[in-house]
Structure formats: structure tokens, C-alpha cells
Protein backbone atom coordinates (compact mmCIF):
# COMPACT_ATOMS: atom_id res chain seq x y z
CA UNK A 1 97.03 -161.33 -126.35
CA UNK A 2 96.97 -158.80 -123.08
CA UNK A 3 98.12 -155.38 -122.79
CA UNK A 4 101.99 -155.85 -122.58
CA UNK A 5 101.95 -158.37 -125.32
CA UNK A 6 100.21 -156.20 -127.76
CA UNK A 7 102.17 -153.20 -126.70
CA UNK A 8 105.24 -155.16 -127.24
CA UNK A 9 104.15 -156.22 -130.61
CA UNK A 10 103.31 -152.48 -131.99
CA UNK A 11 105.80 -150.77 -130.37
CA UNK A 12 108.88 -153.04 -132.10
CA UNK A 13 106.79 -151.99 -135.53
CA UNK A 14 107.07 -148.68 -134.48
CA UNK A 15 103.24 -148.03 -134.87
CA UNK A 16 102.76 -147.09 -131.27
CA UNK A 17 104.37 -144.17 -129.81
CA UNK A 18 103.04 -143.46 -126.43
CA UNK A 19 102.88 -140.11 -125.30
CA UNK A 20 106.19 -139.52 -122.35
CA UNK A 21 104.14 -137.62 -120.33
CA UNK A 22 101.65 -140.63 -120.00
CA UNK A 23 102.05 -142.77 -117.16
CA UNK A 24 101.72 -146.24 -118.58
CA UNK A 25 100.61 -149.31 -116.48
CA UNK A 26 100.70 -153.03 -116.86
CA UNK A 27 98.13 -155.05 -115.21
CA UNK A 28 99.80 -158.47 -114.04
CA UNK A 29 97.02 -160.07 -116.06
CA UNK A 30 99.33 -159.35 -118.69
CA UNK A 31 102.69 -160.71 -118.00
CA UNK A 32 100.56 -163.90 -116.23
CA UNK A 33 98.87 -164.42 -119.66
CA UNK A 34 102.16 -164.16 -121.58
CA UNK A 35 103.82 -166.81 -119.25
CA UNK A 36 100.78 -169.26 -119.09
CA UNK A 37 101.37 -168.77 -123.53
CA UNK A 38 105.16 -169.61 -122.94
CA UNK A 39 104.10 -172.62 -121.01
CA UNK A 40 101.59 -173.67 -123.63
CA UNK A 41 104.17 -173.10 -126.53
CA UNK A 42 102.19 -170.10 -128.05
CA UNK A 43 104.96 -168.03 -127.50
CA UNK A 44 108.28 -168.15 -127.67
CA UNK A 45 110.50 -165.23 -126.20
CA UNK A 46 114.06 -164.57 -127.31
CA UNK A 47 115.54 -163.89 -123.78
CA UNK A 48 114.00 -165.56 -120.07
CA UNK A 49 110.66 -164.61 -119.12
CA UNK A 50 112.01 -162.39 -116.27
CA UNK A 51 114.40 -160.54 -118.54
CA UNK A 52 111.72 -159.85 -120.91
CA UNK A 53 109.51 -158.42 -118.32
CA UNK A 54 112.26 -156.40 -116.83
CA UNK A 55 112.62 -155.18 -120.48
CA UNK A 56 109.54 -154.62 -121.11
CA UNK A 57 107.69 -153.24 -118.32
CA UNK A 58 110.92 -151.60 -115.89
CA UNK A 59 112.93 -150.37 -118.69
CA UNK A 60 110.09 -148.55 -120.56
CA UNK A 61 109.89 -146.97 -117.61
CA UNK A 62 106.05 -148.46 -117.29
CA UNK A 63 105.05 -149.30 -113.59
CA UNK A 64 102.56 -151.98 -112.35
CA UNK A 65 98.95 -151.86 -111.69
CA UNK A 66 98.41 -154.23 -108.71
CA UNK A 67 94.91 -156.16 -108.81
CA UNK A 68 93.05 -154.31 -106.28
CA UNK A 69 90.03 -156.23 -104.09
CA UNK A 70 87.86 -153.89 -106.17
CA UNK A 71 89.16 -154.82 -109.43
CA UNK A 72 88.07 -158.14 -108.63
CA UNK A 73 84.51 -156.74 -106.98
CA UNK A 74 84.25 -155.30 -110.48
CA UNK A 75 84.38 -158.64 -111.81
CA UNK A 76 80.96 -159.65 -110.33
CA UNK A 77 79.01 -157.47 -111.98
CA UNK A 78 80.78 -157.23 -115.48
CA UNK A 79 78.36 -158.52 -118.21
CA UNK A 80 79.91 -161.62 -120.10
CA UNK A 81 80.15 -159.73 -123.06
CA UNK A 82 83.88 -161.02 -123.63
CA UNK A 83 85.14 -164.29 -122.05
CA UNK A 84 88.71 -164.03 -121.63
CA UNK A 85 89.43 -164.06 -117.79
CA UNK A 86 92.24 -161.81 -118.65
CA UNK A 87 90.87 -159.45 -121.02
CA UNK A 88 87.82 -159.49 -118.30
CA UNK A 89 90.27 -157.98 -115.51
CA UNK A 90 92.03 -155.56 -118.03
CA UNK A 91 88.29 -154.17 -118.26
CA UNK A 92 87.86 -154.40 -114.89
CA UNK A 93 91.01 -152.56 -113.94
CA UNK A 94 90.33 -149.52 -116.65
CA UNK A 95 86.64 -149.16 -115.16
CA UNK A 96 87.33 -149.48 -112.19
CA UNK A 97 90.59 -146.84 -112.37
CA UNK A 98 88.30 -145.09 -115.26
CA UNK A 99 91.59 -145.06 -117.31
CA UNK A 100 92.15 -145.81 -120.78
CA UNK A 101 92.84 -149.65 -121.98
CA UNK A 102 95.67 -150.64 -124.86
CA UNK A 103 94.25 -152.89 -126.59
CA UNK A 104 93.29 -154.02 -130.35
CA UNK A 105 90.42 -156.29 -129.79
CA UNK A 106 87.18 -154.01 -130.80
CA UNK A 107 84.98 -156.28 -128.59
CA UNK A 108 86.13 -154.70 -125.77
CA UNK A 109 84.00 -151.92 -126.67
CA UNK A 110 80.78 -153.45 -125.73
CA UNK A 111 82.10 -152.29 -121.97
CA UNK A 112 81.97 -148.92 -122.53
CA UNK A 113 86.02 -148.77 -121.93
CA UNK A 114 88.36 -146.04 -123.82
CA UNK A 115 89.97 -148.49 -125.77
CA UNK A 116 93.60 -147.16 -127.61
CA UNK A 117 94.65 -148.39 -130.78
């Protein structure tokens, strides 16, 4: 489950209540890892994909965290600590940007990340 996805999930519980004078950033790893789970009939979304990520992302008022070249270079060096290929750029991004990661999955940890949650 990536970033948006477990946002999504928390924030609808009302468990998560992000601070307004954060900027908040989804990493297309997110909304690419949600759509490949639509495809593969792990999730199921009550409106079209593209609604839900305007929804979601635009009118939270979140913005987009392109994958950067150096994201990626990141990548090459990352221990294989965790093997999701999305998880693995999420912790990419947040060392690379040395920001904070949203995320529930403890083993994300082993990275050295500030993991919220």
C-alpha cells in the first residue's frame, strides 16, 4: 500500500490529521501502485481512477513530487532491506529530499527514514 493509499485509508478514519501548514507530497509511485492494484483487482475505487486522484491528491490541496534522476541514482545504492520497487522509491525520494515518509510499514525503518504514523 504506498503513501496516498495509506493516507487515504487513515484520513477517512479520521486518525490522521496532517498539520495545514505542512506541505504534503505524493510521489507518483503512489498513484502508479494504486492503479497497477485496480488493474490486478486488489482494489476497487468507488469513482474513476482519475477522479479519485484529483480527489485525493489536488483537492487536499497536496502537490506532486516528480521522480527526480537522483531519486532514481538513490536507488543504486539503497540496501535491499525492503523489496517493494515502490516502497524502495518512496525511500528513495524522502532520503534523497531528507523529508519525512507517511507510511505504516515499520520495516521502512531499517533506512534510517523519518517514518510518520
Amino acid at each position: 500500500m504506498g503513501l496516498l493509499e495509506r493516507f487515504q485509508v487513515e484520513h477517512h478514519r479520521g486518525t490522521t490529521h496532517p498539520d495545514p501548514t505542512n506541505r504534503v507530497l505524493v510521489s507518483p509511485a503512489s498513484y502508479w501502485e494504486i492503479a497497477i492494484k485496480i488493474k490486478t483487482s486488489k482494489l476497487v475505487l468507488r469513482e474513476p481512477f482519475l477522479d479519485f486522484a484529483q480527489h485525493a491528491i489536488h483537492d487536499n490541496g497536496f502537490s506532486i513530487l516528480p521522480i527526480e534522476p537522483a531519486h532514481c541514482d538513490r536507488l543504486t545504492t539503497l540496501p535491499f532491506h525492503h523489496r517493494d520497487p515502490f516502497d524502495r522509491l518512496l525511500i528513495a525520494q524522502a532520503l534523497t529530499e531528507n523529508w519525512p515518509l507517511l507510511s505504516i510499514d515499520p520495516a521502512l525503518d531499517a533506512y534510517g527514514i523519518q517514518r510518520l504514523w
